[in-house]
Protein backbone atom coordinates (compact mmCIF):
# COMPACT_ATOMS: atom_id res chain seq x y z
CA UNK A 1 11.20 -178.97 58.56
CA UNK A 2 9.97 -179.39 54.86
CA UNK A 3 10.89 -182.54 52.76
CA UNK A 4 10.96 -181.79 48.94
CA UNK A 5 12.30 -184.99 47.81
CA UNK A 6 11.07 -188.63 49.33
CA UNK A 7 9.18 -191.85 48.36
CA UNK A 8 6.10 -191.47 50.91
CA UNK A 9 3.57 -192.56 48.30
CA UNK A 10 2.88 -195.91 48.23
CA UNK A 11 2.81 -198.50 45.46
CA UNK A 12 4.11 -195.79 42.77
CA UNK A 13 8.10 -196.80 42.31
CA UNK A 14 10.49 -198.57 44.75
CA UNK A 15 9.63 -196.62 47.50
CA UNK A 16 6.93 -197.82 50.39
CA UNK A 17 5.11 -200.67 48.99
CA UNK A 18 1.74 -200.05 51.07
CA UNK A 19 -0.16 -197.84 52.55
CA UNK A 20 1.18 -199.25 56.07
CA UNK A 21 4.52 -198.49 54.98
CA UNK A 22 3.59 -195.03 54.13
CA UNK A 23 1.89 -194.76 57.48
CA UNK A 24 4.83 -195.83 59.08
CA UNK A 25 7.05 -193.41 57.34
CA UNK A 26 4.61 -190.21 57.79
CA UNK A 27 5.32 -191.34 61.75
CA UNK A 28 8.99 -191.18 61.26
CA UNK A 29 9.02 -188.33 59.20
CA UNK A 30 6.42 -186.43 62.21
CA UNK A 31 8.77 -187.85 64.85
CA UNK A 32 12.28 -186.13 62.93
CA UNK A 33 10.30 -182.94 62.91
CA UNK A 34 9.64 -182.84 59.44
CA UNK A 35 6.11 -181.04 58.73
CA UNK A 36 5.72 -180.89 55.66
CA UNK A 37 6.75 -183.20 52.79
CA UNK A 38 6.25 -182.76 48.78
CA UNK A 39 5.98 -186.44 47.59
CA UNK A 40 8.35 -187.21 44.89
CA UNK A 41 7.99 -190.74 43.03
CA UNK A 42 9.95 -191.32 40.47
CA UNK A 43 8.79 -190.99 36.67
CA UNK A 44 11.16 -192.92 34.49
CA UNK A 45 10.14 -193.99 31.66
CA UNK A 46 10.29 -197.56 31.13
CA UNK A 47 9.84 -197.84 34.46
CA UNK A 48 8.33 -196.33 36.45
CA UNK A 49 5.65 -194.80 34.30
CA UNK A 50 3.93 -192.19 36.69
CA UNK A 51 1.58 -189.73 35.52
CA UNK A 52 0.59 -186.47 37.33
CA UNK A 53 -2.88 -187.88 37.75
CA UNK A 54 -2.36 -191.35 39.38
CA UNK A 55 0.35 -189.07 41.38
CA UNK A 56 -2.13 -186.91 42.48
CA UNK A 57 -4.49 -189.57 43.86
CA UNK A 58 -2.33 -191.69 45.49
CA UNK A 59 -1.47 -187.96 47.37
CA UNK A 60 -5.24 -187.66 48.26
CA UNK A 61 -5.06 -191.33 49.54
CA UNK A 62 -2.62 -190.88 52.05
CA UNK A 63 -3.81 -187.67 53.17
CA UNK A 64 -6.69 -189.03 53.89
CA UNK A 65 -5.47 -192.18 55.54
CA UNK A 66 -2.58 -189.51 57.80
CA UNK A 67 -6.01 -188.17 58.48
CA UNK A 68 -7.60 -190.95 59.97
CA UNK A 69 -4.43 -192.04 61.54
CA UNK A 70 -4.11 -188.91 62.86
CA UNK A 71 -0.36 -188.50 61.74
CA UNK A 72 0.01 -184.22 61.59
CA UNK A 73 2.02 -184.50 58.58
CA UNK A 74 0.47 -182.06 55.50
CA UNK A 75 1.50 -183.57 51.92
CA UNK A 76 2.15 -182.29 48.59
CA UNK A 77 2.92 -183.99 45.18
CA UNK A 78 5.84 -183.54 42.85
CA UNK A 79 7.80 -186.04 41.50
CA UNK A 80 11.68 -186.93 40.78
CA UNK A 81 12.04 -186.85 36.90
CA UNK A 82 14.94 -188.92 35.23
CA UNK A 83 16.58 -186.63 32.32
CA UNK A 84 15.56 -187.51 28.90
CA UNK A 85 14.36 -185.99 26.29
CA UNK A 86 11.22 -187.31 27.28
CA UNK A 87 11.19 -183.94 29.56
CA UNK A 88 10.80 -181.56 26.93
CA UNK A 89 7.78 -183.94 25.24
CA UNK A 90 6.11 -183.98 28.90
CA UNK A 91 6.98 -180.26 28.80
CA UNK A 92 5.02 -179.70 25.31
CA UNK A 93 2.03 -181.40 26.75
CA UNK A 94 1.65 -179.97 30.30
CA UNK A 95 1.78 -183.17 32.12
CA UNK A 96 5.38 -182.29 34.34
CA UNK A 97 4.82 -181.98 38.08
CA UNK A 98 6.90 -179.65 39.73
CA UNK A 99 7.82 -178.87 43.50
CA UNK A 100 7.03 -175.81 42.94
CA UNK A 101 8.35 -171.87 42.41
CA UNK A 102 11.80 -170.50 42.77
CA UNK A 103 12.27 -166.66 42.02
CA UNK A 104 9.64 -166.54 39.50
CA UNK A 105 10.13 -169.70 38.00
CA UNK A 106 8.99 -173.35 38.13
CA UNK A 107 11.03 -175.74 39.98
CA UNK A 108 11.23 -179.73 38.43
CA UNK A 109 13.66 -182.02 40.54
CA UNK A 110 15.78 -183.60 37.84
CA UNK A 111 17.21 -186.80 38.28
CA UNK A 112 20.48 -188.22 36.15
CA UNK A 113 21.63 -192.07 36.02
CA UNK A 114 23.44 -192.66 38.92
CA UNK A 115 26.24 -194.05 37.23
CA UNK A 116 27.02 -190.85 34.74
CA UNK A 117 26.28 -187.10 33.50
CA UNK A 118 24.46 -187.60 30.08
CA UNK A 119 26.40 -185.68 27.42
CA UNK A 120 25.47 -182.02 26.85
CA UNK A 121 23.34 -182.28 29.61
CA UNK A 122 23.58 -179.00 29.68
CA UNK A 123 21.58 -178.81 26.76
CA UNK A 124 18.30 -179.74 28.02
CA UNK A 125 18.81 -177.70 31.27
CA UNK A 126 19.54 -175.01 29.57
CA UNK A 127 16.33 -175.55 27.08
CA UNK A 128 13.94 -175.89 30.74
CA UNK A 129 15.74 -172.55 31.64
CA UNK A 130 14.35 -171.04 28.40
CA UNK A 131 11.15 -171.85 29.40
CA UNK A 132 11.53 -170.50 33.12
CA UNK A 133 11.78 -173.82 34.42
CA UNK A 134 14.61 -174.01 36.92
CA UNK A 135 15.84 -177.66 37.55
CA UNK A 136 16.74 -178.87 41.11
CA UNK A 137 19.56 -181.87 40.73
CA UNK A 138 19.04 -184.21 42.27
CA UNK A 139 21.28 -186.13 45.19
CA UNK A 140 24.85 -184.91 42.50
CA UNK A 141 26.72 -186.13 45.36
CA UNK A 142 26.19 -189.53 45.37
CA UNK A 143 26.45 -189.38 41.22
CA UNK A 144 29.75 -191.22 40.29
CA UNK A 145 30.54 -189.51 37.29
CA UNK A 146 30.09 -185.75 39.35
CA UNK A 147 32.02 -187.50 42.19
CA UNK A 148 34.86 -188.59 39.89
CA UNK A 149 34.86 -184.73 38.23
CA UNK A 150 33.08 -182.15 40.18
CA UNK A 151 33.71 -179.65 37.52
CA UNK A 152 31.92 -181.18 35.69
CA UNK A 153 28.41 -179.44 37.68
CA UNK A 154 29.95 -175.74 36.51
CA UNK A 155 28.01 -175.15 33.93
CA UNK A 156 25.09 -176.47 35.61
CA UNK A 157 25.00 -174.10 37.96
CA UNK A 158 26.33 -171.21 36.44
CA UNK A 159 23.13 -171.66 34.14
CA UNK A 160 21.21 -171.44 37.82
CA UNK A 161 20.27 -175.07 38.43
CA UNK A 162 19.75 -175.26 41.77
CA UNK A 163 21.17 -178.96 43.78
CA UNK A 164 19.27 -180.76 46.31
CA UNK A 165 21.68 -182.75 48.52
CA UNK A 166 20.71 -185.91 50.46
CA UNK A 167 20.37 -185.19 54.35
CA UNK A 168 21.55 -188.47 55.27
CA UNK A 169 24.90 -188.07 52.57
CA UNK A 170 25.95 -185.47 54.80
CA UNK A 171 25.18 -187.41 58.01
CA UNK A 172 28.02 -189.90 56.19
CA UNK A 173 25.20 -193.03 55.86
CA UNK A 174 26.04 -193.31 52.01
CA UNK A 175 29.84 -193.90 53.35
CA UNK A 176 33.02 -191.25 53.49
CA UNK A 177 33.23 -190.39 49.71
CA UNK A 178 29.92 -189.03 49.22
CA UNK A 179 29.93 -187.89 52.45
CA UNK A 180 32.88 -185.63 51.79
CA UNK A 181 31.81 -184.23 48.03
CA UNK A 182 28.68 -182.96 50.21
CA UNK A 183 30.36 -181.35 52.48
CA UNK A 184 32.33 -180.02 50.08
CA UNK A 185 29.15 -178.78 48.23
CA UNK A 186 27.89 -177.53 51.43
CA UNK A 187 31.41 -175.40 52.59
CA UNK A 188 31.08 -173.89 48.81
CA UNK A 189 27.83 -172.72 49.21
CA UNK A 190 26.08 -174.77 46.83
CA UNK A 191 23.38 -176.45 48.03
CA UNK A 192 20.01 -175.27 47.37
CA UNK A 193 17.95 -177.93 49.40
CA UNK A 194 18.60 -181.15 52.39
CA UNK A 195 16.06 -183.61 51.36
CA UNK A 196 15.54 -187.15 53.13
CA UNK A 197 15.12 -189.20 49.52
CA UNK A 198 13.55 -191.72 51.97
CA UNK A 199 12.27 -194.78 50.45
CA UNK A 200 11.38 -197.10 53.15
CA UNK A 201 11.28 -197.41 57.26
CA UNK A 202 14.64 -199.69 57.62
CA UNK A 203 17.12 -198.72 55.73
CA UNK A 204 16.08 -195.31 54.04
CA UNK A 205 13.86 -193.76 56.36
CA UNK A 206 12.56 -189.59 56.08
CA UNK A 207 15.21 -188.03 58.32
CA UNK A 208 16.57 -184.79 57.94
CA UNK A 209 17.90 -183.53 61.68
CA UNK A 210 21.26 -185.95 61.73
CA UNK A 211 21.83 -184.06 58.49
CA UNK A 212 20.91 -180.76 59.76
CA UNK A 213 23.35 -181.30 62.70
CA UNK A 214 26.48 -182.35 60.41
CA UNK A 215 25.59 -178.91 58.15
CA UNK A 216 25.24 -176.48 61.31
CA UNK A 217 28.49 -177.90 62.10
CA UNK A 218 29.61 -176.79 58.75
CA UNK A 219 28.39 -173.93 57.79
CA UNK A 220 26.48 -172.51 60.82
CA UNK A 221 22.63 -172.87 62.27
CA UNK A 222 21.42 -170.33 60.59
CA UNK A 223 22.88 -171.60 56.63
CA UNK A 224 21.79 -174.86 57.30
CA UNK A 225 18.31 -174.13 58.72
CA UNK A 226 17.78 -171.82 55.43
CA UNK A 227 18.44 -175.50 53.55
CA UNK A 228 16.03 -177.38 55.52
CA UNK A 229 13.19 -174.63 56.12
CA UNK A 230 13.20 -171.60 54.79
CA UNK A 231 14.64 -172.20 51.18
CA UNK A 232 11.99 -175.24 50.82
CA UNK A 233 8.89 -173.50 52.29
CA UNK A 234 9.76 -171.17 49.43
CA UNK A 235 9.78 -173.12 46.91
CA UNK A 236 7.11 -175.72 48.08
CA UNK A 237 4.37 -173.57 49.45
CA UNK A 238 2.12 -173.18 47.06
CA UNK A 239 1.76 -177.20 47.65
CA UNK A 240 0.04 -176.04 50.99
CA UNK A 241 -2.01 -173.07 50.47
């Protein structure tokens, strides 16, 4: 399986801390069958201030270190951007990393607040879309403002944003209400991508076959594997070449 959205890296956001936590993480990950993971730290302005660069190396890093460990677990860099209009300035200058290629286009996995939809966020989709840059949304289901209104991701995707749905919201480990808007999602035909989002061994670790299970169950083996394997290799595989 192929992981386009997790917090492998270490010391970059609030994901693993060290490089023994990222260790231990690449095991899990290897261990849920995942193969292949595009590292995703956040870059938030304000707070977590990433930069493509310093992205880049910490990738190298723990390569080298799965290397030694001799963890089979091949890693490419991305990262989870929060919407802002920071995006279209990053944008302007080159320096947004993207997962990678969707139909022609680049691929940026978008965050929102967790609390809300921005106004007219449609707006700065649709300005990315312009510019052949498709964005992936991230985790809408556990968003409360798309939980409260649902409609409210229309125009999103009739504008062709794609939506990258947390693995373990579907398992139910974000609780019943998010659980159900993503199998809702799912049963519509709207998901794009299962991700792990995992941040750290305990609580929030890379797993994406509970999820897979709850989707087959859904929507078939052969729909869900598309979400976990196929859609993502797409996408991603440049990452790997």
């Amino acid at each position: 399986m192929i992981d386009l959205h997790n917090h492998l890296l270490p010391g970059l956001d609030d994901g693993a801390t060290d490089l023994e936590s990222a260790l231990q993480l690449a095991r899990l990950a290897v261990q849920d069958g995942i193969s292949h993971v595009v590292c995703t730290p956040h870059i938030h302005p304000g707070r977590h201030d990433n930069s493509p660069a310093g992205i880049e190396s910490a990738r190298a890093g723990l390569a080298a270190a799965l290397e030694r460990a001799g963890i089979p677990l091949r890693l490419g860099a991305a990262a989870e951007v929060r919407f802002g209009l920071e995006v279209m300035d990053s944008f302007s200058r080159g320096t947004l990393p993207f997962l990678g290629e969707w139909q022609g286009n680049r691929v940026l996995l978008l965050e929102f607040p967790p609390g809300e939809l921005p106004f007219a966020a449609e707006r700065l989709t649709h300005w990315l879309l312009e510019r052949r840059v498709v964005p992936m949304i991230a985790h809408p289901e556990r968003n409360k403002a798309l939980m409260r209104s649902p409609a409210k991701l229309k125009p999103l995707l009739l504008q062709g944003c794609l939506l990258q749905v947390t693995a373990d919201s579907v398992a139910g480990r974000f609780g019943p209400a998010v659980q159900a808007f993503s199998h809702a999602l799912l049963e519509q035909d709207l998901v794009s991508v299962l991700a792990s989002d995992a941040h750290d061994p305990r609580h929030r670790p890379p797993r994406l076959g509970e999820g897979l299970e709850h989707a087959a169950r859904l929507v078939g083996e052969a729909r869900a594997e598309r979400l976990v394997r196929h859609i993502p290799w797409q996408i991603a595989q440049s990452h790997f070449a």
